[in-house]
C-alpha atoms as a PDB file:
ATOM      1  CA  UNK A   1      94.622 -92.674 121.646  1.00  0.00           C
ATOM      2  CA  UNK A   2      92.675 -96.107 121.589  1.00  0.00           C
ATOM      3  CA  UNK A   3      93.897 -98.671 119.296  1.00  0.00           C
ATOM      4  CA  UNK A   4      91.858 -98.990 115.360  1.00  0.00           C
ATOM      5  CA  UNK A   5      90.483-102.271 116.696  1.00  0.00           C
ATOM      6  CA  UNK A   6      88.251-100.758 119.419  1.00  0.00           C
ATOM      7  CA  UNK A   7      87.410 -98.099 117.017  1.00  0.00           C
ATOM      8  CA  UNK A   8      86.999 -96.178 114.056  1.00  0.00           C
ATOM      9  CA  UNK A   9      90.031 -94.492 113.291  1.00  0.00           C
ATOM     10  CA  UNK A  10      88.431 -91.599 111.682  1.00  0.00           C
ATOM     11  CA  UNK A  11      85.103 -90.068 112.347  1.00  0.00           C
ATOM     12  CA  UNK A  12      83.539 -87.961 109.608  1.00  0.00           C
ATOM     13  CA  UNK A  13      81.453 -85.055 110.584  1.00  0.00           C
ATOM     14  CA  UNK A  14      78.967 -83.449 108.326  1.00  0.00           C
ATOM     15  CA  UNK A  15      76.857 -80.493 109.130  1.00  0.00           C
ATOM     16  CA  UNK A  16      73.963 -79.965 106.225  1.00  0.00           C
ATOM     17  CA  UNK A  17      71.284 -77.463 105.514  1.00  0.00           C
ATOM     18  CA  UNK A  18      69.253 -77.662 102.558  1.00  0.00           C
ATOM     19  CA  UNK A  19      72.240 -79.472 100.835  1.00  0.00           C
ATOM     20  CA  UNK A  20      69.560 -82.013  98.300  1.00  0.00           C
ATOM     21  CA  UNK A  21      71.520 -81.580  95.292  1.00  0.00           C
ATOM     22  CA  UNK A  22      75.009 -82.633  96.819  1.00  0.00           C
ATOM     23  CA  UNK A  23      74.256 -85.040 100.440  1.00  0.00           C
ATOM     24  CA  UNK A  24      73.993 -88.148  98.624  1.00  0.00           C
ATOM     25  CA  UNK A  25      77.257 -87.563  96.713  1.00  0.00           C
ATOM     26  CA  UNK A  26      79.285 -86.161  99.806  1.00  0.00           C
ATOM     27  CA  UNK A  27      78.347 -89.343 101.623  1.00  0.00           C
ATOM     28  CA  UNK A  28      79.137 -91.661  98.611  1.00  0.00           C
ATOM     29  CA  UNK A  29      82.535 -90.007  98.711  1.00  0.00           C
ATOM     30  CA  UNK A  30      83.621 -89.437 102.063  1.00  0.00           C
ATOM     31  CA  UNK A  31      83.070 -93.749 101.739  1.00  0.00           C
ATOM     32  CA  UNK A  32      85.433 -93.859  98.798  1.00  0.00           C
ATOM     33  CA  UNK A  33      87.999 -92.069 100.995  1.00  0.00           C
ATOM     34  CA  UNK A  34      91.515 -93.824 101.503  1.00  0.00           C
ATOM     35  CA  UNK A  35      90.513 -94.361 105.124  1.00  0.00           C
ATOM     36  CA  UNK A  36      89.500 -98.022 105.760  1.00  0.00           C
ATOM     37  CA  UNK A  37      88.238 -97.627 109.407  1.00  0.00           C
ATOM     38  CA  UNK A  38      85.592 -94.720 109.482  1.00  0.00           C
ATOM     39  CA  UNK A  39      82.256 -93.527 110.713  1.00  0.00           C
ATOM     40  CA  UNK A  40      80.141 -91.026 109.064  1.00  0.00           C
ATOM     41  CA  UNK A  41      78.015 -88.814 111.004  1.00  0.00           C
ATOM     42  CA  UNK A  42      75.618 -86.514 109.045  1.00  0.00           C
ATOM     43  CA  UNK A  43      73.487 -84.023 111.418  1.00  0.00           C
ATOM     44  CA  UNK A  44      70.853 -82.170 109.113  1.00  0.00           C
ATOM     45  CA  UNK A  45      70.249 -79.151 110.975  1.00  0.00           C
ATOM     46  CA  UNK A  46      66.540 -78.626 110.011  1.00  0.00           C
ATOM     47  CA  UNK A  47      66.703 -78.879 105.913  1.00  0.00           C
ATOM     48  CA  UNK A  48      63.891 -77.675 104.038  1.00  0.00           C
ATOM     49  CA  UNK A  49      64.633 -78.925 100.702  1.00  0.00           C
ATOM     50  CA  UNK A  50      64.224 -82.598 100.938  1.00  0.00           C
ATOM     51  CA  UNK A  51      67.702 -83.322 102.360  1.00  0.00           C
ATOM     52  CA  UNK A  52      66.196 -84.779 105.425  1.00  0.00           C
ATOM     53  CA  UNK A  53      63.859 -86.991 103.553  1.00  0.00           C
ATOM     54  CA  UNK A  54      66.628 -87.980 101.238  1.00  0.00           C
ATOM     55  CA  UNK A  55      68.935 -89.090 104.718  1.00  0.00           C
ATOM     56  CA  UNK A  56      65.844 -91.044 105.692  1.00  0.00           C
ATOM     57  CA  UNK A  57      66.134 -94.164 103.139  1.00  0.00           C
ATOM     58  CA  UNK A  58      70.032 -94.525 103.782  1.00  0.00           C
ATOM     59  CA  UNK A  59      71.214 -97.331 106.677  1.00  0.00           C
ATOM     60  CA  UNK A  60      74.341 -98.272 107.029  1.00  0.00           C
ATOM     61  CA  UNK A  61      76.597 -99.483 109.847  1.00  0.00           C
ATOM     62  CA  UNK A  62      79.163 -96.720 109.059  1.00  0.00           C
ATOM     63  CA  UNK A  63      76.953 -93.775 108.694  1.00  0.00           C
ATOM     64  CA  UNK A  64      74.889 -91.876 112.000  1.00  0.00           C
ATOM     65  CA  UNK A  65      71.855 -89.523 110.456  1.00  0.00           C
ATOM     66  CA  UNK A  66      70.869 -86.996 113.654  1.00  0.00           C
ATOM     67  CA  UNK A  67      68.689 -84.203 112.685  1.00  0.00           C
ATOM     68  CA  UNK A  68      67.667 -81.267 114.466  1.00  0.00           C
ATOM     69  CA  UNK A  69      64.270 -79.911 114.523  1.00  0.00           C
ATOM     70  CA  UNK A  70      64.671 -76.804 113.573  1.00  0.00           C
ATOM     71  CA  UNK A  71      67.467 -74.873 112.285  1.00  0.00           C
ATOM     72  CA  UNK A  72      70.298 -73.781 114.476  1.00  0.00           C
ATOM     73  CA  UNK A  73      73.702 -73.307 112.560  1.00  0.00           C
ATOM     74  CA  UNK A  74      77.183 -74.898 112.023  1.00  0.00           C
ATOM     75  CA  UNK A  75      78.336 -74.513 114.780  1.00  0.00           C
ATOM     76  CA  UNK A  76      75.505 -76.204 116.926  1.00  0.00           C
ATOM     77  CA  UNK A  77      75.531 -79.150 113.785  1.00  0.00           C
ATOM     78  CA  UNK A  78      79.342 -79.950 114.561  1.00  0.00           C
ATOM     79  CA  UNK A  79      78.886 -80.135 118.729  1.00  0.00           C
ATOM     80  CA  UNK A  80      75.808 -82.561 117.940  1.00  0.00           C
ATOM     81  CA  UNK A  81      78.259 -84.490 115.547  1.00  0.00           C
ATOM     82  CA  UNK A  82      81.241 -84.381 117.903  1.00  0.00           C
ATOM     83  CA  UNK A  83      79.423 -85.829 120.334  1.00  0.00           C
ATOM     84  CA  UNK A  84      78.325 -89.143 119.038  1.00  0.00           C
ATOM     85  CA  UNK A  85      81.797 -89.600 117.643  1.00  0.00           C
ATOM     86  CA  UNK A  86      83.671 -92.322 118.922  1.00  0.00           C
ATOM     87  CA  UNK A  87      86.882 -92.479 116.468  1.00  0.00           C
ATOM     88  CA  UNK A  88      89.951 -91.632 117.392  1.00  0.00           C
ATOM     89  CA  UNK A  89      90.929 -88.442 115.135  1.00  0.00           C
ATOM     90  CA  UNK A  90      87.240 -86.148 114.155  1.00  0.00           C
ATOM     91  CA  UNK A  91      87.225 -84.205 110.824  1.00  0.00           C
ATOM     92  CA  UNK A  92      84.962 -81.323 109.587  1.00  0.00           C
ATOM     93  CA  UNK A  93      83.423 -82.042 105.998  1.00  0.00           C
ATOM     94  CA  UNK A  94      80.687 -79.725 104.649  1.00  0.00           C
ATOM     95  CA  UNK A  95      78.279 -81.239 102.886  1.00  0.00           C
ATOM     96  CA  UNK A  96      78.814 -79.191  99.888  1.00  0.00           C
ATOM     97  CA  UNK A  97      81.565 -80.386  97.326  1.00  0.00           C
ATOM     98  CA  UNK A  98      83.839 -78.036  97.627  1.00  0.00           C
ATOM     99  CA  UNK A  99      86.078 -80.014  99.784  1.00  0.00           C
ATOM    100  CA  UNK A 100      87.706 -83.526  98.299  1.00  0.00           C
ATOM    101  CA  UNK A 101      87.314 -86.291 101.174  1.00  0.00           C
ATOM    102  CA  UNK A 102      90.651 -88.016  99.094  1.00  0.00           C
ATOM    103  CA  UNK A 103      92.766 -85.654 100.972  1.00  0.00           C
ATOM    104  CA  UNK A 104      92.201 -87.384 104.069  1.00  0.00           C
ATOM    105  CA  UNK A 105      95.277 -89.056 104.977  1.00  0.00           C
ATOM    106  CA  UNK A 106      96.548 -85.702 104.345  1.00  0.00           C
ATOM    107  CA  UNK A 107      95.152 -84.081 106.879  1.00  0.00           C
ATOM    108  CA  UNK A 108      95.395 -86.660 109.609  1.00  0.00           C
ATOM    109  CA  UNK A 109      99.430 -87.979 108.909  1.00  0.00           C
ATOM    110  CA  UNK A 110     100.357 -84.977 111.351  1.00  0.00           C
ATOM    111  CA  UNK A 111      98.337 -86.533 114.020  1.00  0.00           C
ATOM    112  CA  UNK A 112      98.976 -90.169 112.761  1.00  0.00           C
ATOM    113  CA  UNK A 113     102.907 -89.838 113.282  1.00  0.00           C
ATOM    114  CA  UNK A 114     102.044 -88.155 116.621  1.00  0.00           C
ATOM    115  CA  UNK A 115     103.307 -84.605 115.609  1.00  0.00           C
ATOM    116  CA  UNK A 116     100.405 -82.897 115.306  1.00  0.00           C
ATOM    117  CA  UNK A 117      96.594 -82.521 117.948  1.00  0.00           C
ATOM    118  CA  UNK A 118      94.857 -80.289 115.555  1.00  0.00           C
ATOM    119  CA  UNK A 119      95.435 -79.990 111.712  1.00  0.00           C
ATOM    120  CA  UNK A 120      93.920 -77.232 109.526  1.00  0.00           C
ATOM    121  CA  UNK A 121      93.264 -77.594 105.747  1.00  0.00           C
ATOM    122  CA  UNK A 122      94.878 -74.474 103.781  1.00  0.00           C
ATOM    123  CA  UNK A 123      93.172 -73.401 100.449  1.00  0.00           C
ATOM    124  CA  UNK A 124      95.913 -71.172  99.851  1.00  0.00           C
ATOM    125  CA  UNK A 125      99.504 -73.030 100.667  1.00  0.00           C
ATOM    126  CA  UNK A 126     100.844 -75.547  98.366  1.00  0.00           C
ATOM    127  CA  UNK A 127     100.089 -76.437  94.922  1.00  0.00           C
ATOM    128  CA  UNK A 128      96.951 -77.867  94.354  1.00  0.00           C
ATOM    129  CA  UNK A 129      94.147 -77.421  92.408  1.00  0.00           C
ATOM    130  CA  UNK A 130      91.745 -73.780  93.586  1.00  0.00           C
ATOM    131  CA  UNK A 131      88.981 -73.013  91.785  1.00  0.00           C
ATOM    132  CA  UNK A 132      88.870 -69.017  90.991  1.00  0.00           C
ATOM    133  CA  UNK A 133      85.682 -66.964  92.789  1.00  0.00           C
ATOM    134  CA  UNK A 134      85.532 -64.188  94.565  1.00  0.00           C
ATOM    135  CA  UNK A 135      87.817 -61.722  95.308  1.00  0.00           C
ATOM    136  CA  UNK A 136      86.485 -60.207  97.978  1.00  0.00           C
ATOM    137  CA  UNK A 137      85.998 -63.309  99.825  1.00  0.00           C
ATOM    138  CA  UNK A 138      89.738 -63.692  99.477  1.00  0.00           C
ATOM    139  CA  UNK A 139      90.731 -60.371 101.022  1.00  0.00           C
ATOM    140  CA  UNK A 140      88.040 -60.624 103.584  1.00  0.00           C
ATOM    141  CA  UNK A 141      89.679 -64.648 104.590  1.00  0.00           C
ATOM    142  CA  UNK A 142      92.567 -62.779 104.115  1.00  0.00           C
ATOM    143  CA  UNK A 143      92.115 -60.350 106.724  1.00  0.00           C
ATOM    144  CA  UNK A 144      90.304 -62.673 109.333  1.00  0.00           C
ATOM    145  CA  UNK A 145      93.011 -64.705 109.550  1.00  0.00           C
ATOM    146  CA  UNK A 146      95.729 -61.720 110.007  1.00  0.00           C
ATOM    147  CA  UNK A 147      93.388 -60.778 113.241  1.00  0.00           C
ATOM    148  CA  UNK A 148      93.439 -64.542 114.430  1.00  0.00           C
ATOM    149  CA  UNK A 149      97.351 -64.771 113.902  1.00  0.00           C
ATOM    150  CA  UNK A 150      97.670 -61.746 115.901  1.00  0.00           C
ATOM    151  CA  UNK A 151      95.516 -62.724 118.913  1.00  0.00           C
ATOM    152  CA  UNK A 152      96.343 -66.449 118.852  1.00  0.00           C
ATOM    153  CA  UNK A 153      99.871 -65.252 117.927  1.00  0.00           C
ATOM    154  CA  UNK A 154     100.265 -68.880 115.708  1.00  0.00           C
ATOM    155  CA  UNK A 155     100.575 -68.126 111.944  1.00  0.00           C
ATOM    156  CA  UNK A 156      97.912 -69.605 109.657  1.00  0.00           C
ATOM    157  CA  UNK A 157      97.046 -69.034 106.089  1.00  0.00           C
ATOM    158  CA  UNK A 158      93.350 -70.185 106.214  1.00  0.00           C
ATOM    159  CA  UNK A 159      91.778 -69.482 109.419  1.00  0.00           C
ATOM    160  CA  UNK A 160      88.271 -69.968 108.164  1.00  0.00           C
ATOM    161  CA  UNK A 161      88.907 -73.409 106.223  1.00  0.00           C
ATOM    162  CA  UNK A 162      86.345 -75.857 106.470  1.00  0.00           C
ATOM    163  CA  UNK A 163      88.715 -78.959 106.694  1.00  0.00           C
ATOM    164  CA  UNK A 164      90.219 -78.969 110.521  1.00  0.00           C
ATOM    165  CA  UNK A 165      90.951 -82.290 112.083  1.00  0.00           C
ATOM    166  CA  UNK A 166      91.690 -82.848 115.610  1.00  0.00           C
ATOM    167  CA  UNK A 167      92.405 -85.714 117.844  1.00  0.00           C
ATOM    168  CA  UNK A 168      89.360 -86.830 119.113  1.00  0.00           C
ATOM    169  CA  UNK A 169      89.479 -86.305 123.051  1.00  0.00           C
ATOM    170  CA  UNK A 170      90.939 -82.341 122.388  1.00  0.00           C
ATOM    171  CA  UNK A 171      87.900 -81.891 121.053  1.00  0.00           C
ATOM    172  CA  UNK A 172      85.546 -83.562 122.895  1.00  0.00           C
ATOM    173  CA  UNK A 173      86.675 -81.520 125.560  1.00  0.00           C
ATOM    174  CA  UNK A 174      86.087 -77.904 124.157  1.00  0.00           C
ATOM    175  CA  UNK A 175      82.677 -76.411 124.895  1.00  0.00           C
ATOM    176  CA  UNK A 176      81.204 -74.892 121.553  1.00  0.00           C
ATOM    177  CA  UNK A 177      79.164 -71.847 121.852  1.00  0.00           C
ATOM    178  CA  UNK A 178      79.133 -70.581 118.979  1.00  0.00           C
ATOM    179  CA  UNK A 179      75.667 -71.587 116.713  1.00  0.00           C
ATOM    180  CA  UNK A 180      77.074 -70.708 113.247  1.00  0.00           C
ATOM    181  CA  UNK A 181      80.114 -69.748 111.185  1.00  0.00           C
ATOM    182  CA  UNK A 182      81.574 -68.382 114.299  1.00  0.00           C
ATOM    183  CA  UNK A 183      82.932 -71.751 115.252  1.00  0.00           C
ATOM    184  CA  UNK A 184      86.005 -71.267 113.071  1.00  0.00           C
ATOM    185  CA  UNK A 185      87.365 -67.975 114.821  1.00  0.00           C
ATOM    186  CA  UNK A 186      86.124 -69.681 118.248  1.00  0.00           C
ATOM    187  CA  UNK A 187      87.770 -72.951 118.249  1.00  0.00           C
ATOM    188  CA  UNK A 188      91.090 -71.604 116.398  1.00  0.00           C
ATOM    189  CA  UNK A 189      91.335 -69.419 119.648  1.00  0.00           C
ATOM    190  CA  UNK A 190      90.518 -72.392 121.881  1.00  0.00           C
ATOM    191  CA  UNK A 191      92.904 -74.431 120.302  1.00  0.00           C
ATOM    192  CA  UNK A 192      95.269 -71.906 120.480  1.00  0.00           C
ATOM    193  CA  UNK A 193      94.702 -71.691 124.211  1.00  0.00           C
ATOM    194  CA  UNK A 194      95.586 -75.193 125.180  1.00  0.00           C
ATOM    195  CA  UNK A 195      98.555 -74.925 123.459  1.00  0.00           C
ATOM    196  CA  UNK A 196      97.667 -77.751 120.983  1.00  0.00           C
ATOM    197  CA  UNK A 197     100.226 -78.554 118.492  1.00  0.00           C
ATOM    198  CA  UNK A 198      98.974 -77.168 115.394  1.00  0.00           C
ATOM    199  CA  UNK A 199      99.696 -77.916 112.053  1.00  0.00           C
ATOM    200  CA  UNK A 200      98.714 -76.704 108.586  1.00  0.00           C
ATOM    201  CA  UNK A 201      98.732 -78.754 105.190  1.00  0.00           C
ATOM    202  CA  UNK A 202      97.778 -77.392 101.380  1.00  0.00           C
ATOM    203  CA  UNK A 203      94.490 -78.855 100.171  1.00  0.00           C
ATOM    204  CA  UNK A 204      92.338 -78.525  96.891  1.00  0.00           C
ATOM    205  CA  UNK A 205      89.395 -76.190  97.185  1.00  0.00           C
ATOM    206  CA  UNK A 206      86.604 -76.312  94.997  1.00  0.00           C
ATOM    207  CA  UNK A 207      84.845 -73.145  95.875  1.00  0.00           C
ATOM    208  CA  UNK A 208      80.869 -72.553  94.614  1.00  0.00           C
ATOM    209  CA  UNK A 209      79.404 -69.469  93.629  1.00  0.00           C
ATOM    210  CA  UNK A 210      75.970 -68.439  95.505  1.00  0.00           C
ATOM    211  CA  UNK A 211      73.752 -69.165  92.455  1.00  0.00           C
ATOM    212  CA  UNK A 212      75.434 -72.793  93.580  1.00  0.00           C
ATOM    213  CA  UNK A 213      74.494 -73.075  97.012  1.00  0.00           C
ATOM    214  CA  UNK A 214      77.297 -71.056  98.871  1.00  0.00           C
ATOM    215  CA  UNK A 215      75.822 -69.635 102.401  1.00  0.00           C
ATOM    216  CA  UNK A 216      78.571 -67.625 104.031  1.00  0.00           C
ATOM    217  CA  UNK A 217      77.739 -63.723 103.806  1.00  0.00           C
ATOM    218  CA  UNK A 218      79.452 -60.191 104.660  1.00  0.00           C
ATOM    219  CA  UNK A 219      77.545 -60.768 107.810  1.00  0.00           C
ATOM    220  CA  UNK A 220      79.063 -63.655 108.956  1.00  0.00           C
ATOM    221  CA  UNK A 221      82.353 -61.683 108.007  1.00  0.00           C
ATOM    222  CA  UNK A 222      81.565 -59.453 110.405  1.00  0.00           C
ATOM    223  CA  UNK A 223      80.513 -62.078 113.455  1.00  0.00           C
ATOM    224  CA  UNK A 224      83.728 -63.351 113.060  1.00  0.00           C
ATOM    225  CA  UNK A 225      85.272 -60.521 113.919  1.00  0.00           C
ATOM    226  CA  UNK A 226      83.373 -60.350 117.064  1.00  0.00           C
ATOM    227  CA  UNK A 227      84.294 -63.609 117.422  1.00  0.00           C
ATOM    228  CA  UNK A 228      87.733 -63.541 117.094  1.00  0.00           C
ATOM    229  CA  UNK A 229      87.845 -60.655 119.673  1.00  0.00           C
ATOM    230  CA  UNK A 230      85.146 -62.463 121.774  1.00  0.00           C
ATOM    231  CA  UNK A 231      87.402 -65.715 122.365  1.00  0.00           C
ATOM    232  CA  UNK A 232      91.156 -64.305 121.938  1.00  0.00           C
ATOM    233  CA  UNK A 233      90.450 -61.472 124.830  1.00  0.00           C
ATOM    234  CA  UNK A 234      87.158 -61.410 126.405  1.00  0.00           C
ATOM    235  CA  UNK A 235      86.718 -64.734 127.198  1.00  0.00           C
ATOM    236  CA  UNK A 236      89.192 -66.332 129.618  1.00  0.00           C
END
């Protein structure tokens, strides 16, 4: 990897729909962050809610506002956002707060000490703080990742986390297809593929209710499974 000097060592990737009530405060956070050298990418993938207008008044070195015109998905958000990153180590962060962007250094120290090309976030390993939703969620997660683990044949706890960092040129070089949630079963598998090293750390999750904002439905559930079939055997 390039030296901190020619670049950011961390760039920040935020995909947001119709996130009003929380973009300003992600943003305001990810800065506050333990990570001195950073760029923030936000890509609004057509917001309806006065997000975009919201992104409009903020300029900033450190922060890149893309928008799409129309709304396309996570998925699609986080290849925009991938590719106008130019730090050395990428990291997912929804623009929710149900993810805390202290737990950086975290999540990157397996790829800082050179152990580690991709590092997932787990809400359910180690000791720190989970707020208590919905069960069914859990057993669903649950079960997503047991079908990953036995295609990608790499044991994970959290498959479907939000927080996944990866060194920057591993994933500049993976062609997303996948438009919404589907991009966690579909670069897991991909990952998995290249034989990345892969390593998993505990994080604090902060999980909303839908009366909050939360998106994901059974439906996505069940694209996943497609998914996870889709990449781990289909698709060479």
């Amino acid at each position: 990897m390039e030296s901190a000097t020619s670049r950011p060592l961390l760039s920040v990737i935020i995909p947001c729909f119709n996130e009003a009530g929380t973009i300003l405060d992600i943003i305001d956070r990810v800065r506050q962050a333990p990570i001195d050298s950073k760029q923030i990418i936000v890509v609004d993938d057509g917001s309806t809610d006065g997000t975009r207008a919201l992104l409009t008044t903020l300029q900033a070195e450190d922060l890149t506002v893309l928008m799409h015109k129309r709304n396309k998905g996570k998925g699609a958000a986080l290849a925009t956002g991938f590719k106008a990153a130019n730090g050395e180590i990428c990291i997912v962060q929804d623009a929710d707060l149900e993810y805390d962007p202290s737990e950086y250094p975290i999540l990157i120290d397996p790829i800082l000490s050179g152990k580690a090309d991709v590092v997932f976030g787990s809400r359910f390993q180690g000791a720190a703080p989970h707020r208590v939703v919905y069960f069914w969620h859990r057993v669903g997660n649950g079960f997503l990742t047991l079908l990953s683990n036995m295609l990608t044949n790499i044991n994970l706890t959290d498959m479907e986390t939000c927080y996944k960092a990866f060194r920057s040129d591993i994933i500049k070089a993976i062609p997303i297809q996948e438009n919404r949630f589907g991009f966690e079963p579909e670069i897991t598998a991909k990952v998995a593929r290249m034989d990345c090293r892969i390593y998993e750390v505990g994080i604090s999750y902060y999980g909303r209710t839908y009366e909050e904002g939360k998106k994901i439905t059974w439906k996505d559930g069940f694209h996943a499974i497609w998914c996870i079939l889709k990449y781990n055997i289909w698709t060479t």
